[in-house]
N, C-alpha and C. Protein backbone atom coordinates (compact mmCIF):
# COMPACT_ATOMS: atom_id res chain seq x y z
N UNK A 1 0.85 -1.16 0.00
CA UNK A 1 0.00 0.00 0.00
C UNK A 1 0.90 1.22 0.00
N UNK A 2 0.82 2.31 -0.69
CA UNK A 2 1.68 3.13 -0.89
C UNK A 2 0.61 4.56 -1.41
N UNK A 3 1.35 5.46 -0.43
CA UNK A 3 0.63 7.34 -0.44
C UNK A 3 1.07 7.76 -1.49
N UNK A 4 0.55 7.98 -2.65
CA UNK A 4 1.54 9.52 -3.71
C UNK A 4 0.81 10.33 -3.24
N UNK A 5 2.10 11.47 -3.11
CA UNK A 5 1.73 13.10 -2.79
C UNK A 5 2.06 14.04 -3.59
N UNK A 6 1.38 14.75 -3.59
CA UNK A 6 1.28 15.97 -4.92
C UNK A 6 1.37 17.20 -4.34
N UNK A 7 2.41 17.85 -4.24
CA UNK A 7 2.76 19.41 -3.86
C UNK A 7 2.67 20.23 -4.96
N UNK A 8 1.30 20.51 -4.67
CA UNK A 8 0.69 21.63 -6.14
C UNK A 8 1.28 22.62 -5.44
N UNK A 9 2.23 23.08 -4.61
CA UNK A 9 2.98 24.84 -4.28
C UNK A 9 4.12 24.65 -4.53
N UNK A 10 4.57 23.31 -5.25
CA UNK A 10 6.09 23.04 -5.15
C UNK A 10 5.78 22.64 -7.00
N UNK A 11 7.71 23.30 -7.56
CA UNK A 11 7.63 23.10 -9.14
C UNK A 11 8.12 21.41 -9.58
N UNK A 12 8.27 20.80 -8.47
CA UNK A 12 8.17 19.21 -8.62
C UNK A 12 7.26 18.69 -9.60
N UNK A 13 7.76 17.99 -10.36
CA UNK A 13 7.11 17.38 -11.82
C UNK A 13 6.85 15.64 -11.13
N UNK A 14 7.56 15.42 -9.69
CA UNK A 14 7.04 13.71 -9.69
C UNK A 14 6.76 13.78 -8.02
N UNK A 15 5.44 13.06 -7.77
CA UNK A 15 5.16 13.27 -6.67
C UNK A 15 5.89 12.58 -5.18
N UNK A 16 5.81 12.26 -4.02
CA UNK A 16 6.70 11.71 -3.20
C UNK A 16 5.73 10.81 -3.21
N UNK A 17 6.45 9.38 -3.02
CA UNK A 17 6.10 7.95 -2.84
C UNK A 17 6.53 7.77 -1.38
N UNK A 18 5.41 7.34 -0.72
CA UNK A 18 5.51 6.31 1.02
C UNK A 18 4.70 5.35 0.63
N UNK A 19 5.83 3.91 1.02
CA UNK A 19 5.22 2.70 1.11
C UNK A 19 4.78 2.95 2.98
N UNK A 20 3.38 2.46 3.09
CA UNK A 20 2.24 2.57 4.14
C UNK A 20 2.75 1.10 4.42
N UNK A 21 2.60 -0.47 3.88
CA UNK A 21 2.41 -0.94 4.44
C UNK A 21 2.97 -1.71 3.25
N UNK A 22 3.33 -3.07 3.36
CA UNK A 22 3.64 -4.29 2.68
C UNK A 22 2.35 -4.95 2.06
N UNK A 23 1.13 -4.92 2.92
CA UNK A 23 -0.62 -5.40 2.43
C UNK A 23 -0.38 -5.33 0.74
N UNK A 24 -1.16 -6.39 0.22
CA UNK A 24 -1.38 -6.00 -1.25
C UNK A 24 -3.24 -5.90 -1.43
N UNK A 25 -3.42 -5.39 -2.17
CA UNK A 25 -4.81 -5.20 -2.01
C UNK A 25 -6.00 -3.57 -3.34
N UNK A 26 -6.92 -3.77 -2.63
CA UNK A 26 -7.29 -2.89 -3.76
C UNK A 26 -8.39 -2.16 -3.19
N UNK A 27 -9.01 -1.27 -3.54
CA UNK A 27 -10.02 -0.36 -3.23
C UNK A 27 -9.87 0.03 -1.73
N UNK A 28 -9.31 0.39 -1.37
CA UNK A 28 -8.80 0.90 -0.15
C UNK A 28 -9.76 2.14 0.20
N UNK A 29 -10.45 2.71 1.70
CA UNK A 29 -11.30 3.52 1.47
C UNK A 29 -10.80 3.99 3.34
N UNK A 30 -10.89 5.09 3.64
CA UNK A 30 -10.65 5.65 4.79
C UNK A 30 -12.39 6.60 5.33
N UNK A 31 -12.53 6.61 6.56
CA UNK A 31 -13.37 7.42 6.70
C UNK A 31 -13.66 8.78 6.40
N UNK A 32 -14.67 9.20 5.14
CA UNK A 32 -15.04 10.06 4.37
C UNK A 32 -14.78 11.41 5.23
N UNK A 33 -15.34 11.81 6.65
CA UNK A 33 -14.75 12.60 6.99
C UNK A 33 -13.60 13.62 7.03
N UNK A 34 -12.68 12.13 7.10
CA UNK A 34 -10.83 12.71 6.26
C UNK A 34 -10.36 12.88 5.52
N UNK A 35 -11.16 12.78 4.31
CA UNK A 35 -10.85 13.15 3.27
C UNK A 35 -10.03 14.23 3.19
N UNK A 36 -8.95 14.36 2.59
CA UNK A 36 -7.87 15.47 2.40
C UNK A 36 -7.19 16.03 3.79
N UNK A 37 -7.29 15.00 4.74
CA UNK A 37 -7.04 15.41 5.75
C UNK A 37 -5.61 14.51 6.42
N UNK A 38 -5.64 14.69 7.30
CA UNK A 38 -4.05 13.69 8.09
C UNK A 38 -5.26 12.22 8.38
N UNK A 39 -5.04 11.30 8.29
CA UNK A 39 -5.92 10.31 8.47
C UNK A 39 -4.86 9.02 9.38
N UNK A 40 -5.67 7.71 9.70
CA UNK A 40 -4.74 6.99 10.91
C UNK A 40 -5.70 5.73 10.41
N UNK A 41 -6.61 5.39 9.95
CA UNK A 41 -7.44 4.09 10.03
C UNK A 41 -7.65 3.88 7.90
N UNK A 42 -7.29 3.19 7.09
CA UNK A 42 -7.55 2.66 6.32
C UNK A 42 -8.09 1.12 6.09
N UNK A 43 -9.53 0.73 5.12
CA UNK A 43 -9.71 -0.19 5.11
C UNK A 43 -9.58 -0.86 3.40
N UNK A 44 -9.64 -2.10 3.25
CA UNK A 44 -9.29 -2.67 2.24
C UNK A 44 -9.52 -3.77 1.81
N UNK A 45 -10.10 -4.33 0.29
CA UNK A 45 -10.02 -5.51 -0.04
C UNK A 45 -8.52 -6.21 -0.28
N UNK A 46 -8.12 -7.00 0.48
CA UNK A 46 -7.20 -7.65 0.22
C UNK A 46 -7.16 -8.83 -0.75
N UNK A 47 -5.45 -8.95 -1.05
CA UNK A 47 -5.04 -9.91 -2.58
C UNK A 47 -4.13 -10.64 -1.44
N UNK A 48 -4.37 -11.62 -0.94
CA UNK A 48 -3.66 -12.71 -0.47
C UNK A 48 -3.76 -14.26 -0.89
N UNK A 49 -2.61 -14.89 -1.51
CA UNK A 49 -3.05 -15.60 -2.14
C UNK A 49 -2.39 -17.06 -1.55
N UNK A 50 -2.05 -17.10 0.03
CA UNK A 50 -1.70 -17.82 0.57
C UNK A 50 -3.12 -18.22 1.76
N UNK A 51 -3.99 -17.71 1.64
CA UNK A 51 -5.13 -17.90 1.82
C UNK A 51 -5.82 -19.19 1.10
N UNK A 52 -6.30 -20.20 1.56
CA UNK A 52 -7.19 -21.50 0.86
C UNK A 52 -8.12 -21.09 0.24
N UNK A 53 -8.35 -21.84 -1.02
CA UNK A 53 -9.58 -21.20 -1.82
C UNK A 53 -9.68 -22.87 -2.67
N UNK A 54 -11.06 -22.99 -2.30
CA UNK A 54 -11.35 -24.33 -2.53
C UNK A 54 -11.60 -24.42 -3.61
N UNK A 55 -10.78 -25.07 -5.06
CA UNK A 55 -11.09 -25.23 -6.28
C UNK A 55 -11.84 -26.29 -6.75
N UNK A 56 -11.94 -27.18 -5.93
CA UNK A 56 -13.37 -28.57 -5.89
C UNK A 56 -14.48 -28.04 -5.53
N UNK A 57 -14.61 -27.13 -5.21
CA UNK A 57 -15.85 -26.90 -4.64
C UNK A 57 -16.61 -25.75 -5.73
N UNK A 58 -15.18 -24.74 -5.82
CA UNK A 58 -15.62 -23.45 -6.62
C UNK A 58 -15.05 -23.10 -8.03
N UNK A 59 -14.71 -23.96 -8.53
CA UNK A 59 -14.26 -23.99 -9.71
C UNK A 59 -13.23 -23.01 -10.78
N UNK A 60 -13.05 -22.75 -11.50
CA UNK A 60 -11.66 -21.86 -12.17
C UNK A 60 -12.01 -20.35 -11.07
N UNK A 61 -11.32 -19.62 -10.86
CA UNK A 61 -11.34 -18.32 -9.99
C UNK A 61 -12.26 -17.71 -11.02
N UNK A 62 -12.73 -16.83 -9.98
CA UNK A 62 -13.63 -16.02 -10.73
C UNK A 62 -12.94 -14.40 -10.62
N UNK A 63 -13.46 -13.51 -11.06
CA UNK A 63 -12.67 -12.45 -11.34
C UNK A 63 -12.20 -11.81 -9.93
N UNK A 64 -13.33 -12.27 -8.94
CA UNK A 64 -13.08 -11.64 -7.47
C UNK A 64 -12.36 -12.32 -6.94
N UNK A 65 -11.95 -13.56 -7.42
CA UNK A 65 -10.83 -14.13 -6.54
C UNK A 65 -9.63 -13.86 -5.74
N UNK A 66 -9.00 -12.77 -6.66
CA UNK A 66 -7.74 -12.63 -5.33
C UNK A 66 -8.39 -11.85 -4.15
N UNK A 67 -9.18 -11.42 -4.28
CA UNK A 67 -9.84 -10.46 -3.30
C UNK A 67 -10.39 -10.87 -2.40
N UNK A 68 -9.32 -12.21 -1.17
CA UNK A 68 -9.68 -12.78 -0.20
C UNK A 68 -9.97 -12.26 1.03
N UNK A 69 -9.94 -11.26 1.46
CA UNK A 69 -10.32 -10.74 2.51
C UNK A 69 -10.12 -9.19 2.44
N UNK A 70 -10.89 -9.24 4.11
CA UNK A 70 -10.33 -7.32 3.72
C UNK A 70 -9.25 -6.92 4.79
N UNK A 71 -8.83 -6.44 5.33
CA UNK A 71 -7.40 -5.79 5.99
C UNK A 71 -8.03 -4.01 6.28
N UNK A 72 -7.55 -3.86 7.59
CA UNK A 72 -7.29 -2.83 8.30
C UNK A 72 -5.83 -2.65 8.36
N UNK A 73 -5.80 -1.60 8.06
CA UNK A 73 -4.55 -0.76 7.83
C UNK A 73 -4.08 0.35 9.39
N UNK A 74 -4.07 0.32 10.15
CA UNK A 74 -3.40 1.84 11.25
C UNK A 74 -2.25 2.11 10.61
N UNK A 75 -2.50 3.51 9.77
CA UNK A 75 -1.51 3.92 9.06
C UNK A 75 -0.40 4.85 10.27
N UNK A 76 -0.53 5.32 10.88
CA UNK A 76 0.34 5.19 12.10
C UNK A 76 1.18 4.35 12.67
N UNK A 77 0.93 3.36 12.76
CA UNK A 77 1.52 2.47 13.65
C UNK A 77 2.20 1.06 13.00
N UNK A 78 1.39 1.07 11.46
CA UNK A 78 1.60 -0.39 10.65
C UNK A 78 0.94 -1.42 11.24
N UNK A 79 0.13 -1.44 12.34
CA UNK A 79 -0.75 -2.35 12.85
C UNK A 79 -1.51 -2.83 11.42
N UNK A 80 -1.81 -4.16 10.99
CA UNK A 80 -2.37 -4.51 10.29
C UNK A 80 -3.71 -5.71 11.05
N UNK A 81 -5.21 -6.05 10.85
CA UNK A 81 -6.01 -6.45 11.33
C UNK A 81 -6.88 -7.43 9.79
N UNK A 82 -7.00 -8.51 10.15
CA UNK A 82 -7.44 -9.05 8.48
C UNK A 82 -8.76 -9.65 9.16
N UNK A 83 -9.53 -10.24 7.76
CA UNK A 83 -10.67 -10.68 8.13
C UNK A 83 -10.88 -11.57 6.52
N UNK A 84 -10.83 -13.32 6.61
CA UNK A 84 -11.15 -13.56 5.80
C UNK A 84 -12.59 -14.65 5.70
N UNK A 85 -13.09 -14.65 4.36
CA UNK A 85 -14.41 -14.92 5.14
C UNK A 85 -14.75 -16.53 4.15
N UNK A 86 -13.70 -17.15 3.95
CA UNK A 86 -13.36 -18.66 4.18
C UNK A 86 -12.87 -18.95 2.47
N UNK A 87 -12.79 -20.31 2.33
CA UNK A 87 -11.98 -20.79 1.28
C UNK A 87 -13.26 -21.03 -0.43
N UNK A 88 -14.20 -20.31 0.23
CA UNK A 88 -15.41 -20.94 -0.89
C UNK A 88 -15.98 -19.47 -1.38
N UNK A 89 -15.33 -18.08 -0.67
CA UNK A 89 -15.81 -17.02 -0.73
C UNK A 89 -14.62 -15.70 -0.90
N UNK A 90 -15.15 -14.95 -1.71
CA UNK A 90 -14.26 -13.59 -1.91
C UNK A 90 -15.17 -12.64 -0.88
N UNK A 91 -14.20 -11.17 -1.64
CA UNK A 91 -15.20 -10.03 -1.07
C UNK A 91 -14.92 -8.84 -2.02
N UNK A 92 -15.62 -8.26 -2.01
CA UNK A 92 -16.11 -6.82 -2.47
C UNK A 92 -15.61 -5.60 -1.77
N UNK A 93 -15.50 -4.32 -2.60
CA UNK A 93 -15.21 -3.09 -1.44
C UNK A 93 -15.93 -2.54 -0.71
N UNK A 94 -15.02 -2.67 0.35
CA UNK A 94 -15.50 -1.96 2.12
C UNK A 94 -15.42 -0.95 2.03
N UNK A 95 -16.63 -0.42 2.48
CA UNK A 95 -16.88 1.14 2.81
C UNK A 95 -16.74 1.16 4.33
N UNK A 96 -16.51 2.57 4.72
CA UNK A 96 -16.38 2.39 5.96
C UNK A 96 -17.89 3.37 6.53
N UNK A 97 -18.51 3.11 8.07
CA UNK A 97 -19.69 4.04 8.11
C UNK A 97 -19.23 4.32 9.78
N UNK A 98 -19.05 5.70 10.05
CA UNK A 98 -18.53 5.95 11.65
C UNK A 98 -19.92 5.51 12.66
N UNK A 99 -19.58 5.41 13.94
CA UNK A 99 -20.43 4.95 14.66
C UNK A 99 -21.45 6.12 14.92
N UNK A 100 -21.16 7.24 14.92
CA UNK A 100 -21.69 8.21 15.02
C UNK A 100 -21.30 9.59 14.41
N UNK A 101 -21.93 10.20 14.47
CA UNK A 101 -21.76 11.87 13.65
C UNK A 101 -20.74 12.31 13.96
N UNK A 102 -20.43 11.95 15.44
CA UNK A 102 -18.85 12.42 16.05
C UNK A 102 -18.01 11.57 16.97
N UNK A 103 -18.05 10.57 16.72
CA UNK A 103 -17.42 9.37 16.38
C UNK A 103 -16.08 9.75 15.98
N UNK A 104 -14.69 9.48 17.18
CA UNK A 104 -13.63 9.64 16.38
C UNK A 104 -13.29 8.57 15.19
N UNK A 105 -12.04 9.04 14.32
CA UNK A 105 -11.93 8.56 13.27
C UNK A 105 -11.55 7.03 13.36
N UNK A 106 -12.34 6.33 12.92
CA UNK A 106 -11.66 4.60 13.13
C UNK A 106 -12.96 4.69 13.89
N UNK A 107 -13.95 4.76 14.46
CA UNK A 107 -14.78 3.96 15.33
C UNK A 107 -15.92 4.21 14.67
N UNK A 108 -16.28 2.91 14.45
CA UNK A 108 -17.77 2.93 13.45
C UNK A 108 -17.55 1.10 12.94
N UNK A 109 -18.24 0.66 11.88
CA UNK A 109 -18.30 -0.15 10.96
C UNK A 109 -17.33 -0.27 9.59
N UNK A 110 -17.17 -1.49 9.35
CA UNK A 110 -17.04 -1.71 7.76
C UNK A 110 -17.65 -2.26 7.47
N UNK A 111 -18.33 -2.06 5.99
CA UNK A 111 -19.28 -3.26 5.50
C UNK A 111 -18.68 -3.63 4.21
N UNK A 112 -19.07 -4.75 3.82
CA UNK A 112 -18.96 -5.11 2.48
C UNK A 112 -19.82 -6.46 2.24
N UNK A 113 -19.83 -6.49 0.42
CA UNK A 113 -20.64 -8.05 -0.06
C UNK A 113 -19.73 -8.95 0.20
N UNK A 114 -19.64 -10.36 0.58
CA UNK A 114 -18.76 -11.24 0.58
C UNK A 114 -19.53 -12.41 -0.84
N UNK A 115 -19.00 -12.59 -1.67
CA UNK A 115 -19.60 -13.56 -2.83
C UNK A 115 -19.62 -14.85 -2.21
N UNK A 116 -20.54 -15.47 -2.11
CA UNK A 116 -20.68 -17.36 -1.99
C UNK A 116 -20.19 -17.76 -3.11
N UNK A 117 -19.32 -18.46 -3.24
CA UNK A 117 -19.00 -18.99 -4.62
C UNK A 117 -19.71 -20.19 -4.83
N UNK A 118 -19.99 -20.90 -4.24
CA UNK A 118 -20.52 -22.00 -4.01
C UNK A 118 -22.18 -22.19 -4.70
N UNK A 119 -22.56 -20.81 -4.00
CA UNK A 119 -24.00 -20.78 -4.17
C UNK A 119 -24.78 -19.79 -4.75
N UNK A 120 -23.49 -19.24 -5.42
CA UNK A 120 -23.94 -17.80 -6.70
C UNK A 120 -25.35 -16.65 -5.80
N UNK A 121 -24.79 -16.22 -4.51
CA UNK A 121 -25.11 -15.28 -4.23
C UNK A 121 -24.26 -14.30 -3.23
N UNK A 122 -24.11 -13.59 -2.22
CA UNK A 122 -24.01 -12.50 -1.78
C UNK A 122 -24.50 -12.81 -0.17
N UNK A 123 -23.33 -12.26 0.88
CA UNK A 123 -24.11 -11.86 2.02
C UNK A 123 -23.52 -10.64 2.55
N UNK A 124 -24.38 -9.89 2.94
CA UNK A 124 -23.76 -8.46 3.42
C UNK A 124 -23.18 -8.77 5.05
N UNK A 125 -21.88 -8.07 4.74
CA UNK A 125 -21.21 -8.19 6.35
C UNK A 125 -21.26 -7.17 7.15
N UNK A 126 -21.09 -6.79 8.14
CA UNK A 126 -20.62 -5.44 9.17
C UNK A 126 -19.60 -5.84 9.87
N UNK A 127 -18.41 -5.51 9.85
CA UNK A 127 -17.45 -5.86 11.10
C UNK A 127 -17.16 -4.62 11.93
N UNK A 128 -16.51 -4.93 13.11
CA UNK A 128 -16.24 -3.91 13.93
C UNK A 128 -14.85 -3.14 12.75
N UNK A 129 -15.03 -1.45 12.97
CA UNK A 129 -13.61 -1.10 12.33
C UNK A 129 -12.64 -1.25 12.98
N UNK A 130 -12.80 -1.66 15.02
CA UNK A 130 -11.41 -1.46 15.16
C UNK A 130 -11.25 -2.94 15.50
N UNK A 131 -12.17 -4.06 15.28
CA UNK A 131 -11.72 -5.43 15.89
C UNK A 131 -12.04 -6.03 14.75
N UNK A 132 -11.59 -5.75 13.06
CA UNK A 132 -12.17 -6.14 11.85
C UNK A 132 -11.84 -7.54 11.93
N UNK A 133 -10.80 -8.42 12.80
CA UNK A 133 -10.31 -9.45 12.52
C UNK A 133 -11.05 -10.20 13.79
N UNK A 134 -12.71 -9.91 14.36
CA UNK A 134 -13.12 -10.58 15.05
C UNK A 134 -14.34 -10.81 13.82
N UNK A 135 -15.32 -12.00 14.68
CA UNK A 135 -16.54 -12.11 13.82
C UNK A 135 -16.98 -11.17 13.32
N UNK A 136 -17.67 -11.19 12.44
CA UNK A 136 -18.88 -10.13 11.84
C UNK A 136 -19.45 -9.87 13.02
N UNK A 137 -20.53 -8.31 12.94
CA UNK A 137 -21.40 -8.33 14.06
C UNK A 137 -22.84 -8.34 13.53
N UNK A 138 -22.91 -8.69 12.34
CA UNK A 138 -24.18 -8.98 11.75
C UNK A 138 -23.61 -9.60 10.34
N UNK A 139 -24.55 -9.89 9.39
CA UNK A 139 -24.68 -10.96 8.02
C UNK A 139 -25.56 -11.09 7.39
N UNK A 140 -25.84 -10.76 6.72
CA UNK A 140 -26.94 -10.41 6.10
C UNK A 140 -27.38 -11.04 4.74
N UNK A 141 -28.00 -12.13 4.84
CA UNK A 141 -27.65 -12.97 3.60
C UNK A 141 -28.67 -13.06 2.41
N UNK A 142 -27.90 -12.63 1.02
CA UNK A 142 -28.95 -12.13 -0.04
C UNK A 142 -29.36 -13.11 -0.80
N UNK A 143 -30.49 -12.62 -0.97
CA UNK A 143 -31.26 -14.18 -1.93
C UNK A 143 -29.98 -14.68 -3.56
N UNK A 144 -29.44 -13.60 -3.72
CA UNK A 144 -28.91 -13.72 -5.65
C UNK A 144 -27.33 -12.85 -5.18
N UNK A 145 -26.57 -12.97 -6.24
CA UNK A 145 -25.25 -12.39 -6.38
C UNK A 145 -25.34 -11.52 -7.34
N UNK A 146 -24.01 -11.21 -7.40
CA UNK A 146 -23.93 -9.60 -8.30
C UNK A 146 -23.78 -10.38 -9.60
N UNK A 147 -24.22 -9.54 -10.70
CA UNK A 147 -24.05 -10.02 -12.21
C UNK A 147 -22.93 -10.23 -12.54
N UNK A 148 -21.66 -9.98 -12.08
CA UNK A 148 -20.84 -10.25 -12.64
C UNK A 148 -20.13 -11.61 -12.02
N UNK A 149 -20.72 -11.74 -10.47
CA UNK A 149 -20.24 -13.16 -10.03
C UNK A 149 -20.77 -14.13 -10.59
N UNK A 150 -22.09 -13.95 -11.05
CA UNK A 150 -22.80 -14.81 -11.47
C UNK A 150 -22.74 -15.11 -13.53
N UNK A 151 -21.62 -14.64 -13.78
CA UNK A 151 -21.53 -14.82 -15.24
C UNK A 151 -22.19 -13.84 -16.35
N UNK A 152 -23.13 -12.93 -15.75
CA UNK A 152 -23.41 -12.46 -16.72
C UNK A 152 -22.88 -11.10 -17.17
N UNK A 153 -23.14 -10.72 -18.28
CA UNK A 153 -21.96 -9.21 -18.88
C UNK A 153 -22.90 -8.11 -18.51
N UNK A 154 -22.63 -7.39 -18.27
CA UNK A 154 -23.00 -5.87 -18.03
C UNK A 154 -23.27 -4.88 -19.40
């Protein structure tokens, strides 16, 4: 995971690179609040591919496949927190939702779809944001999957 920074007051033509964290991963999303701001809590679909993913069961990967779990980031500290949600299932991007209106930053929810591969649908998760690597605290399980898990083109 890695910051580019852009000093629009500076005549620098290439921006400064910080590697954040070793995590590989994608859609990364911080609480909207901070936007453009100093921030400390990032969340993320993670690409771990030392993770089990049952190919008897679920057949050639599907496009969401590397996208085995999601990962908490404390960009402060390099604390990393994962959450994967088993060998028959991917996931989708986590949004993050604060616990309240004023709710410091990091305390609230993440949610995201987790795909059944198994059973070509969808269950919605909530995890804690700051204990993402405990159970869900709800699950929410959808009758059908997204069109694209399920084969069809957009």
């Amino acid at each position: 995971m890695v910051r580019w920074t852009f000093d629009m007051a500076s005549d620098a033509t290439e921006p400064h690179r910080q590697t954040l964290s070793p995590l590989a991963g994608e859609l990364p999303h911080i609480d909207d609040r901070f936007v453009g701001q100093p921030y400390q809590h990032a969340y993320l679909a993670l690409i771990d591919f030392t993770v089990p993913y049952d190919f008897e069961k679920c057949g050639p990967p599907s496009a969401n496949l590397p996208l085995s779990g999601l990962g908490h980031l404390n960009v402060a500290t390099g604390e990393v927190k994962r959450w994967f949600p088993g060998p028959t299932s991917s996931v989708q991007e986590p949004v993050f939702a604060p616990r309240s209106e004023n709710a410091p930053e990091g305390e609230g929810y993440v949610i995201a779809l987790v795909n059944r591969l198994t059973e070509n649908r969808n269950d919605l998760v909530i995890l804690d944001a700051q204990g993402l690597d405990e159970r869900p605290i709800a699950t929410v399980r959808l009758p059908a999957g997204s069109p694209w898990e399920l084969g069809a083109s957009l």
